[in-house]
Protein backbone atom coordinates (compact mmCIF):
# COMPACT_ATOMS: atom_id res chain seq x y z
CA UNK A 1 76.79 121.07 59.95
CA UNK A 2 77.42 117.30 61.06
CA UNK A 3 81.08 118.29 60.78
CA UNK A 4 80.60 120.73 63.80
CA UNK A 5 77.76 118.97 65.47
CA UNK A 6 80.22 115.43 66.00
CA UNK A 7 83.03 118.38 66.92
CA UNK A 8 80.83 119.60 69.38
CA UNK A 9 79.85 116.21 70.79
CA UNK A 10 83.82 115.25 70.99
CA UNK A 11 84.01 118.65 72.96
CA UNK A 12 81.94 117.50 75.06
CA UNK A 13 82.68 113.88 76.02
CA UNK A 14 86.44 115.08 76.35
CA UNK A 15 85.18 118.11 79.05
CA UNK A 16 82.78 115.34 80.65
CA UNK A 17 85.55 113.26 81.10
CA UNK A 18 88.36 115.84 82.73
CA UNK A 19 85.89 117.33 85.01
CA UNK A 20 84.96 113.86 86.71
CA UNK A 21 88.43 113.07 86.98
CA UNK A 22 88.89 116.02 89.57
CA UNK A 23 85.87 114.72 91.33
CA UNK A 24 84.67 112.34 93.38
CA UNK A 25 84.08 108.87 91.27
CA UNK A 26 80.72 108.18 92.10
CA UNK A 27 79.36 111.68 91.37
CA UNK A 28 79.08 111.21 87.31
CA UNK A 29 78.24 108.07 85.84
CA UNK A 30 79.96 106.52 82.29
CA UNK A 31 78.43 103.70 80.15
CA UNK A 32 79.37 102.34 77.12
CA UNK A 33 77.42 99.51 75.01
CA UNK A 34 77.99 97.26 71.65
CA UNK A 35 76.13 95.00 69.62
CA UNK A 36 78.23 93.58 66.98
CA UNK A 37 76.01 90.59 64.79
CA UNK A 38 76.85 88.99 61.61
CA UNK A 39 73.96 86.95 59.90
CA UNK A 40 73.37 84.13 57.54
CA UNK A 41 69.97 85.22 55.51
CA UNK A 42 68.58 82.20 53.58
CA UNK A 43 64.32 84.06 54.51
CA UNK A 44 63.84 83.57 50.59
CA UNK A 45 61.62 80.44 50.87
CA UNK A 46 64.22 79.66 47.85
CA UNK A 47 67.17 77.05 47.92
CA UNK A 48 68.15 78.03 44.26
CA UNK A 49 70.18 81.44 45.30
CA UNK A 50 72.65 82.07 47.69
CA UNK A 51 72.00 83.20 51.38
CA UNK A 52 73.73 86.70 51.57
CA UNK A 53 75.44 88.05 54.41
CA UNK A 54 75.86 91.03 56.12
CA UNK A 55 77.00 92.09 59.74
CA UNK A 56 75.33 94.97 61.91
CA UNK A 57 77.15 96.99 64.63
CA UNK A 58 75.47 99.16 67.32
CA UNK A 59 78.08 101.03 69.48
CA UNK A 60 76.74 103.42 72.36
CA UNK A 61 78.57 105.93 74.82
CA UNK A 62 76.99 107.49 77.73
CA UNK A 63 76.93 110.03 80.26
CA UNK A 64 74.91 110.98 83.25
CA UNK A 65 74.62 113.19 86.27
CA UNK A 66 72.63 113.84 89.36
CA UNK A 67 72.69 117.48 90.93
CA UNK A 68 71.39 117.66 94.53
CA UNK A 69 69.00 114.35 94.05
CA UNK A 70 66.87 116.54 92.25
CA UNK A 71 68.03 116.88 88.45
CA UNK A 72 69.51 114.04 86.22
CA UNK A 73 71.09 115.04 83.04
CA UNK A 74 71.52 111.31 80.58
CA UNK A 75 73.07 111.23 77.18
CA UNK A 76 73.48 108.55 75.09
CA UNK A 77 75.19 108.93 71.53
CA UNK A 78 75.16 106.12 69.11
CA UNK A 79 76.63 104.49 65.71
CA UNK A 80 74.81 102.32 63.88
CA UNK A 81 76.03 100.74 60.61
CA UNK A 82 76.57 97.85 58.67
CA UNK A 83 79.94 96.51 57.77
CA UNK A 84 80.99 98.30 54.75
CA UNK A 85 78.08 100.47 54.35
CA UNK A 86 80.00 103.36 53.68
CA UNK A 87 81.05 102.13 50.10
CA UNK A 88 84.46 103.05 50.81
CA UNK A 89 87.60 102.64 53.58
CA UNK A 90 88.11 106.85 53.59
CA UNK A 91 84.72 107.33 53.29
CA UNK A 92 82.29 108.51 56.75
CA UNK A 93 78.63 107.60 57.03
CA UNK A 94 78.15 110.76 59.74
CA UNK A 95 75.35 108.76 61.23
CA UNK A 96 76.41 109.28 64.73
CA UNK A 97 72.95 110.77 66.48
CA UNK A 98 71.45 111.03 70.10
CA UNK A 99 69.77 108.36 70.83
CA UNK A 100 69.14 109.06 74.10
CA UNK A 101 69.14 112.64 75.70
CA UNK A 102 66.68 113.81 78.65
CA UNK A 103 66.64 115.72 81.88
CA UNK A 104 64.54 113.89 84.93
CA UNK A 105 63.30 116.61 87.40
CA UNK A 106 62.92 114.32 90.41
CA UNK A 107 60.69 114.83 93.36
CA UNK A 108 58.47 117.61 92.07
CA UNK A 109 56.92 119.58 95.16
CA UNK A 110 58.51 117.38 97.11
CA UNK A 111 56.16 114.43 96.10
CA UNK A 112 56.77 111.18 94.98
CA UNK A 113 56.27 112.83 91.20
CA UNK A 114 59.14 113.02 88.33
CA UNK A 115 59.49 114.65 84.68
CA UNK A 116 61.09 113.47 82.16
CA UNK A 117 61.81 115.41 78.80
CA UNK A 118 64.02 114.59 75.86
CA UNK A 119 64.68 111.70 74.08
CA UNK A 120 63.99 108.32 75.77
CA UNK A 121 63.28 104.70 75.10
CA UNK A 122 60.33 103.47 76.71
CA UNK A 123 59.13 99.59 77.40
CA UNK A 124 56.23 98.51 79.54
CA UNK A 125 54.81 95.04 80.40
CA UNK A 126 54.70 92.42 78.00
CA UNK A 127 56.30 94.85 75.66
CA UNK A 128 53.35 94.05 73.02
CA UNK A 129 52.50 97.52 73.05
CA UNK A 130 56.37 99.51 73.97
CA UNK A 131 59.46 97.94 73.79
CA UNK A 132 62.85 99.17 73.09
CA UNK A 133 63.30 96.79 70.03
CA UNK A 134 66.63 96.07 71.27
CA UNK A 135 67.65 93.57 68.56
CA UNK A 136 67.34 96.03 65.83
CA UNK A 137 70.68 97.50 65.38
CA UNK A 138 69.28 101.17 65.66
CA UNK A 139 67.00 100.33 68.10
CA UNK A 140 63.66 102.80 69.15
CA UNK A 141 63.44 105.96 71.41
CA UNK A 142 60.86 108.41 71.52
CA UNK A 143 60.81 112.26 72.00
CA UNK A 144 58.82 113.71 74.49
CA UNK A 145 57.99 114.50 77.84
CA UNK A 146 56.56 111.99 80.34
CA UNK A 147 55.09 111.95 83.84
CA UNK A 148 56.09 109.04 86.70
CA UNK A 149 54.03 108.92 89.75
CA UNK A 150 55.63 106.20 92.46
CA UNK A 151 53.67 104.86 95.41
CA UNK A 152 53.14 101.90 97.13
CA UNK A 153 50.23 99.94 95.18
CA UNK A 154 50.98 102.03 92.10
CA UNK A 155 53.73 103.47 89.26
CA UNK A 156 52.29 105.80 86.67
CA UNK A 157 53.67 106.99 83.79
CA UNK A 158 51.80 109.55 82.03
CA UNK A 159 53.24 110.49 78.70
CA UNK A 160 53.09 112.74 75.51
CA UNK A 161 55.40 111.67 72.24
CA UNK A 162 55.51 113.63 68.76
CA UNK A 163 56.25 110.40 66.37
CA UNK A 164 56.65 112.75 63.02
CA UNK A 165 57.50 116.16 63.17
CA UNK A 166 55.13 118.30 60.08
CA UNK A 167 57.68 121.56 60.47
CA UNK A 168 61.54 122.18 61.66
CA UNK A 169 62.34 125.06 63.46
CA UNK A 170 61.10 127.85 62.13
CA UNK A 171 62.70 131.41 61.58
CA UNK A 172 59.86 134.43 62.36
CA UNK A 173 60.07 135.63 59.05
CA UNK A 174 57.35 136.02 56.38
CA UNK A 175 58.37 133.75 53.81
CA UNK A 176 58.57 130.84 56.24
CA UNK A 177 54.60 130.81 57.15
CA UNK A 178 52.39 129.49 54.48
CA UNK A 179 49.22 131.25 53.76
CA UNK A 180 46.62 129.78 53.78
CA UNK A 181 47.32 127.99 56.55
CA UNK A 182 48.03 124.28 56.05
CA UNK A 183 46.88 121.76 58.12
CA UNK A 184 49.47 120.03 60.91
CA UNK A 185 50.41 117.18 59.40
CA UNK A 186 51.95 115.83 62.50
CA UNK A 187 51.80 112.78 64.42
CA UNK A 188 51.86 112.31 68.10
CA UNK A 189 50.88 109.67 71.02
CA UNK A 190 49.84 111.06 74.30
CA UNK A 191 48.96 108.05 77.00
CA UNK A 192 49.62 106.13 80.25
CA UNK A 193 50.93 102.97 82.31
CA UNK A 194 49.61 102.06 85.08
CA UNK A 195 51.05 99.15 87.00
CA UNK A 196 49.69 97.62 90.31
CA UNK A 197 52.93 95.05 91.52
CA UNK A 198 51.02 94.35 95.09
CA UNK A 199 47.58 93.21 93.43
CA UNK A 200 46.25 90.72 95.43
CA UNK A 201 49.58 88.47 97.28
CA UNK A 202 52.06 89.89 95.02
CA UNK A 203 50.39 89.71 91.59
CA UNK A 204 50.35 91.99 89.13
CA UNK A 205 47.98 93.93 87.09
CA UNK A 206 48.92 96.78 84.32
CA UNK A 207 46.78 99.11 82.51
CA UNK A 208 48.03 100.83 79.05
CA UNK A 209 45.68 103.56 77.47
CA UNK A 210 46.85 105.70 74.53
CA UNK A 211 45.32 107.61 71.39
CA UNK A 212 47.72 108.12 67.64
CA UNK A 213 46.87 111.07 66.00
CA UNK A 214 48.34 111.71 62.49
CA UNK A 215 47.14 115.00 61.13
CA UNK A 216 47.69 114.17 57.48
CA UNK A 217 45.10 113.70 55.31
CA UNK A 218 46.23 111.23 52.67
CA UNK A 219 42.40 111.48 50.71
CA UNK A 220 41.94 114.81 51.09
CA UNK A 221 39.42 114.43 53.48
CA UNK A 222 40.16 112.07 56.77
CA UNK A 223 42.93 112.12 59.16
CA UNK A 224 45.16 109.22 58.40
CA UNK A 225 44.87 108.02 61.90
CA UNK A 226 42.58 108.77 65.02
CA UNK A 227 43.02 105.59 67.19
CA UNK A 228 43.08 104.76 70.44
CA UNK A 229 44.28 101.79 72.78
CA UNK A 230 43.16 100.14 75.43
CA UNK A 231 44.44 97.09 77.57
CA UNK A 232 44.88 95.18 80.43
CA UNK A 233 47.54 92.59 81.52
CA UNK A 234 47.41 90.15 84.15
CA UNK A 235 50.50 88.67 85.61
CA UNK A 236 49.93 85.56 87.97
CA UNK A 237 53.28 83.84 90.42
CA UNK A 238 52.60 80.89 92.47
CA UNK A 239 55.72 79.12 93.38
CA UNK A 240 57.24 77.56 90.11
CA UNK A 241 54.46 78.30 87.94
CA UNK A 242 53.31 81.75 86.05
CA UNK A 243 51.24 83.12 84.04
CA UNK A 244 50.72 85.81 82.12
CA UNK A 245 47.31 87.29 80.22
CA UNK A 246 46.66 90.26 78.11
CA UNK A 247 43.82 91.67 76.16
CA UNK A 248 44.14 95.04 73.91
CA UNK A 249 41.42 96.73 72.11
CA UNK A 250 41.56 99.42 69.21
CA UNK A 251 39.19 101.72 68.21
CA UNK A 252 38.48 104.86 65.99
CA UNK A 253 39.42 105.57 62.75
CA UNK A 254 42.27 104.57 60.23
CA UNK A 255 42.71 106.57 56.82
CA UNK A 256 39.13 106.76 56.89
CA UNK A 257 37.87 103.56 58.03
CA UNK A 258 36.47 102.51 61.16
CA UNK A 259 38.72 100.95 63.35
CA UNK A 260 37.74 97.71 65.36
CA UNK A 261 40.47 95.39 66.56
CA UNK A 262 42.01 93.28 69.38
CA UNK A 263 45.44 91.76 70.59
CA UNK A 264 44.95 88.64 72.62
CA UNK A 265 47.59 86.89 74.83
CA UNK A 266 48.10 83.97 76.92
CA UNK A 267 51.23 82.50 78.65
CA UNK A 268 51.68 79.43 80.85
CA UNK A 269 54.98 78.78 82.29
CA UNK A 270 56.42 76.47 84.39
CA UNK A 271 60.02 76.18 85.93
CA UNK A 272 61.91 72.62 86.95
CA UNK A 273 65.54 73.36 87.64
CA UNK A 274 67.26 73.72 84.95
CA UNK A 275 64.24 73.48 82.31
CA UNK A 276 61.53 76.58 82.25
CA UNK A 277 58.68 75.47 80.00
CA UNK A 278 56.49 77.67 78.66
CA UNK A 279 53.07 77.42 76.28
CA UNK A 280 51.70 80.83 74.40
CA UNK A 281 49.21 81.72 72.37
CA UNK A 282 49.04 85.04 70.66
CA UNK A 283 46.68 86.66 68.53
CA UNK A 284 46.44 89.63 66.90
CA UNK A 285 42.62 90.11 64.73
CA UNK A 286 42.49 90.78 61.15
CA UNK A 287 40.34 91.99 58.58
CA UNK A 288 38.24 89.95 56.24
CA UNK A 289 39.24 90.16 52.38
CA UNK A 290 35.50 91.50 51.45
CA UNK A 291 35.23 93.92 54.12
CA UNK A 292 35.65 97.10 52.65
CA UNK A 293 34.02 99.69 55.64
CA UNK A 294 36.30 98.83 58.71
CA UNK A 295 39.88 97.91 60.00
CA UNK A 296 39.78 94.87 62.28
CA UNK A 297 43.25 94.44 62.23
CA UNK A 298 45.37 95.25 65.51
CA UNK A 299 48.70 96.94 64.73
CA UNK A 300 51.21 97.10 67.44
CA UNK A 301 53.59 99.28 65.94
CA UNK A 302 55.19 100.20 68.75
CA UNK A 303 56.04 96.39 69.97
CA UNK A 304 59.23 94.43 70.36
CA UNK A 305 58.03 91.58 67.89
CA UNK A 306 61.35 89.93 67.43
CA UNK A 307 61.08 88.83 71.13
CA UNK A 308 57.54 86.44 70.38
CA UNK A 309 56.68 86.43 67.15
CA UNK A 310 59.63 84.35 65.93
CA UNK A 311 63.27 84.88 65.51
CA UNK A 312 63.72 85.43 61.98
CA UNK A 313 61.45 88.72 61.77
CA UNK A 314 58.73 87.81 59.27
CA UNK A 315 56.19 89.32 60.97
CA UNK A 316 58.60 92.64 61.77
CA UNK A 317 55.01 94.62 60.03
CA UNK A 318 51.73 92.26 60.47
CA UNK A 319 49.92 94.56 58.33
CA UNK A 320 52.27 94.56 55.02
CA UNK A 321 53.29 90.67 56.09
CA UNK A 322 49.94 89.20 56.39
CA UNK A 323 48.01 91.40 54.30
CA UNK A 324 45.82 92.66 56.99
CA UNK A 325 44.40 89.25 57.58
CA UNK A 326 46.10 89.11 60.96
CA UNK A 327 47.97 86.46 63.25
CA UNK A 328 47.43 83.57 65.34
CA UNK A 329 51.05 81.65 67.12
CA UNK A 330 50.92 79.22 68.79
CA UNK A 331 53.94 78.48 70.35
CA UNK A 332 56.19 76.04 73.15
CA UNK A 333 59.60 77.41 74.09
CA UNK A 334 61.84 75.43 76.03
CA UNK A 335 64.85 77.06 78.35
CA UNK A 336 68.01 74.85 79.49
CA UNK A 337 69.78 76.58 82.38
CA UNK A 338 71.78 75.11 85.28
CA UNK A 339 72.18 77.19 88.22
CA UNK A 340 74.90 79.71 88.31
CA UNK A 341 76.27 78.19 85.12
CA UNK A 342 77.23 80.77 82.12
CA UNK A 343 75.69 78.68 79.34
CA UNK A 344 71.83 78.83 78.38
CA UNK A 345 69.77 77.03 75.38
CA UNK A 346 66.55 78.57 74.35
CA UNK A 347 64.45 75.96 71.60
CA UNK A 348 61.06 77.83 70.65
CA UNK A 349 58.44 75.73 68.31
CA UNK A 350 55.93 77.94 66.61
CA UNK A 351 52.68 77.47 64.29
CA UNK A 352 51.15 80.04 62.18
CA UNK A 353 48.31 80.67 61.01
CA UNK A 354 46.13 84.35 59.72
CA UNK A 355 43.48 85.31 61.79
CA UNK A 356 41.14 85.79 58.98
CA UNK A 357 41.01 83.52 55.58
CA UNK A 358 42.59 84.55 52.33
CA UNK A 359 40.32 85.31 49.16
CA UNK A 360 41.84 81.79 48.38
CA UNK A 361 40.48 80.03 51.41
CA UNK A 362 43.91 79.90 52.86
CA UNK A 363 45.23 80.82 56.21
CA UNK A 364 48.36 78.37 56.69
CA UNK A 365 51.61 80.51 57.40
CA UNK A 366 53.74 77.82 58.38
CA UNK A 367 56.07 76.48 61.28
CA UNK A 368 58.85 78.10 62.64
CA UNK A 369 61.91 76.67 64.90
CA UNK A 370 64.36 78.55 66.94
CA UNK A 371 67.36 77.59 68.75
CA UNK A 372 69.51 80.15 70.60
CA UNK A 373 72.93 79.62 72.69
CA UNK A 374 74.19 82.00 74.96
CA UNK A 375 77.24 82.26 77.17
CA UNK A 376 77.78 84.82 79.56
CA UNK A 377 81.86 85.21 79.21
CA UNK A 378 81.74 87.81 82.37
CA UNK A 379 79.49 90.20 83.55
CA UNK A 380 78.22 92.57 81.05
CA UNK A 381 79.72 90.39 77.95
CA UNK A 382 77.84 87.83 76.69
CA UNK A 383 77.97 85.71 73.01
CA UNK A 384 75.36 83.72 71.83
CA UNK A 385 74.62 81.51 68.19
CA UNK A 386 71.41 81.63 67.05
CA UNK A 387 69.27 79.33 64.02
CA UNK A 388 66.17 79.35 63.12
CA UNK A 389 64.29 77.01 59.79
CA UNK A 390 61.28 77.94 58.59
CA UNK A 391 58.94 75.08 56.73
CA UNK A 392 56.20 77.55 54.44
CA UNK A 393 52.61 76.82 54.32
CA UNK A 394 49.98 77.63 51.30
CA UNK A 395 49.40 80.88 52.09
CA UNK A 396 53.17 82.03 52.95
CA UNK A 397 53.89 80.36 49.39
CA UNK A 398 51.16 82.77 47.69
CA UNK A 399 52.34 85.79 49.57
CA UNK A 400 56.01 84.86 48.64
CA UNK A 401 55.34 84.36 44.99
CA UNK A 402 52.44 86.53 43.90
CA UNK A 403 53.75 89.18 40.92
CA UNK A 404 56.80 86.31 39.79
CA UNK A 405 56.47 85.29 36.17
CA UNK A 406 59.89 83.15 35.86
CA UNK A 407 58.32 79.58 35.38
CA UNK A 408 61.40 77.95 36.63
CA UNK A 409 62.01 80.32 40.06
CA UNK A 410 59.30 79.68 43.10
CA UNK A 411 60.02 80.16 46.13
CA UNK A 412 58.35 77.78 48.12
CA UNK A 413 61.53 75.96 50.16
CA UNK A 414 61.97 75.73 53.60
CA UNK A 415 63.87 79.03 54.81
CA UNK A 416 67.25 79.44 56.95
CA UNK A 417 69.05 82.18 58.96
CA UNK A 418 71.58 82.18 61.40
CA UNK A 419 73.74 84.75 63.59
CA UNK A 420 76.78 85.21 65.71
CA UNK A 421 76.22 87.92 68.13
CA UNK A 422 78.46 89.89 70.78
CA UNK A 423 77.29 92.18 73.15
CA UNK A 424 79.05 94.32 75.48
CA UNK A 425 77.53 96.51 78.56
CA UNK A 426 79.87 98.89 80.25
């Protein structure tokens, strides 16, 4: 079935292609993408083993099409993979997929009103919330349909995602409904964005709302999640200096317990040619070790976390990485640029600590530095060198070495990674 499906896609690309090359050039519209990334990971808090490597590759080809400046047809196939995944030189993976693939209806009644169904990636605002996740070598999209409403002092998206799928397609036969019925065990997001970019001389204000729903009931008895968001962001230009503030709220209920938790941000940032400063704090709530009744840890699943809560990716999952106890950074992050010059230096200082004390009385994560080079060889095609050290505190050296019994293996060093990376935009 992949066989034919990849056939099929070939077909495809190869009819796409002949057809716009009997029309006029700007009437179909080709793009092609790839993230190639080898790293250095030394994220063992251990200078007794050996930092393995590995190198990721994204590569993406895409196609799209207006009809009439009312229908746009977009797909977007993709390989992910790392180097010598497949075990073997003759051997496929067959992990080409869609990663994109919608139709936009534009203009609906002749208002400013689109739809938007398929598969799509999605990013608003600070991207706490949605973000692409762009650095991941798969990278996120979502199925679904969504709503756009453009005026002048608003855009509105209005959407509705399925995250998990409970049943394929189904064949109407009787062997393929279950009786009794079972309940659905899927799980969706249905939401909106509002953003205001005129508020008050040019500012900006955004408004998110959205409610998870997973059907499955893990006890028997409650819906493993009921939850809804809520948030506003604030984003604040005058002349050289900005400033960005956010506040999230969660609420309702989490494998049965009563959900109560916040995401709190704060950005200050000031530009002198060629050095952008910037000071953050960020703070996502946790959940006290004796509390037993109710979840006051945020989770922002959806979130492009590489991009603020430090390069090397610990906190990828705050819920499995801090144990629910949540996060406070605190962070400065420097930016080198000259204008029109091709070369860029990033150096990020961060400080961690959990939101909520350990049973131990602990809440030091440590201190994390970053320092990221980028040179833009021509437009599109950019490389950049990347390292980042990590100096553990009590806590991250209890998390790191709970369950190890070797006397004479702790892992309690300061931690290393670096990359190469090379990306392309066609």
């Amino acid at each position: 079935m992949k066989k034919l499906t990849l056939l099929i896609v070939t077909l495809f690309v190869i009819a796409f292609v002949a057809y716009a090359q009997e029309t006029k050039n700007d009437e179909w519209k080709f793009t092609g993408a790839a993230q190639i990334r080898p790293e250095l990971d030394g994220r063992d808090f251990c200078n007794q083993t050996y930092p393995p490597t590995y190198t990721s590759m994204r590569l993406r080809f895409g196609v799209e099409k207006t009809l009439w400046d009312k229908v746009t047809f977009f797909a977007q196939f993709q390989d992910s993979r790392i180097f010598g995944e497949p075990g073997n030189t003759v051997k496929s993976l067959k992990n080409t997929d869609l990663h994109q693939g919608y139709v936009i209806l534009n203009n609906i009644f002749e208002l400013p009103i689109s739809a938007q169904a398929g598969r799509f990636e999605m990013s608003y605002g600070t991207t706490r919330l949605f973000g692409t996740n762009s650095w991941n070598y798969i990278a996120r999209s979502y199925d679904g349909l969504r709503f756009t409403l453009k005026t002048e002092p608003l855009k509105l998206d209005v959407f509705s995602l399925t995250h998990t799928a409970s049943n394929g397609y189904l064949s109407p036969k009787p062997e393929t409904y279950q009786y009794p019925a079972v309940n659905d065990n899927s799980q969706s997001i249905y939401g909106f964005y509002a953003s205001f970019p005129n508020f008050i001389d040019g500012n900006t204000i955004d408004l998110t709302g959205f409610y998870d729903f997973n059907g499955k009931k893990s006890d028997s008895i409650n819906h493993d999640l009921e939850r809804f968001t809520a948030g506003l962001t604030y984003f604040l230009k005058i002349e050289n200096f900005s400033a960005t503030a956010e506040f999230d709220y969660q609420f309702g209920k989490y494998q049965g317990l009563d959900v109560a938790a916040y995401l709190a941000l704060l950005t200050l940032q000031y530009k002198i040619e060629p050095i952008t400063m910037s000071a953050n704090i960020d703070i996502l709530s946790g959940t006290k070790p004796t509390e037993n009744e109710k979840l006051n840890s945020f989770d922002p699943t959806y979130g492009t976390k590489h991009s603020y809560n430090g390069f090397m990716d610990y906190f990828s999952n705050t819920f499995q990485s801090t144990n629910n106890l949540g996060l406070n950074d605190f962070y400065l992050s420097f930016i080198f640029k000259m204008k029109d010059s091709p070369l860029s230096i990033q150096l990020d200082g961060h400080y961690f600590l959990t939101n909520q004390k350990s049973a131990s009385d602990l809440n030091d994560i440590g201190q994390e530095i970053d320092l990221v080079v980028k040179y833009n060889i021509v437009k599109g095609a950019s490389i950049e060198w990347g390292a980042s050290a990590f100096l553990p505190g009590d806590l991250m050296k209890e998390f790191w070495n709970e369950g190890l019994t070797k006397d004479n293996y702790t892992r309690k060093d300061a931690a290393l990674w670096s990359y190469v990376m090379l990306r392309v935009d066609l």
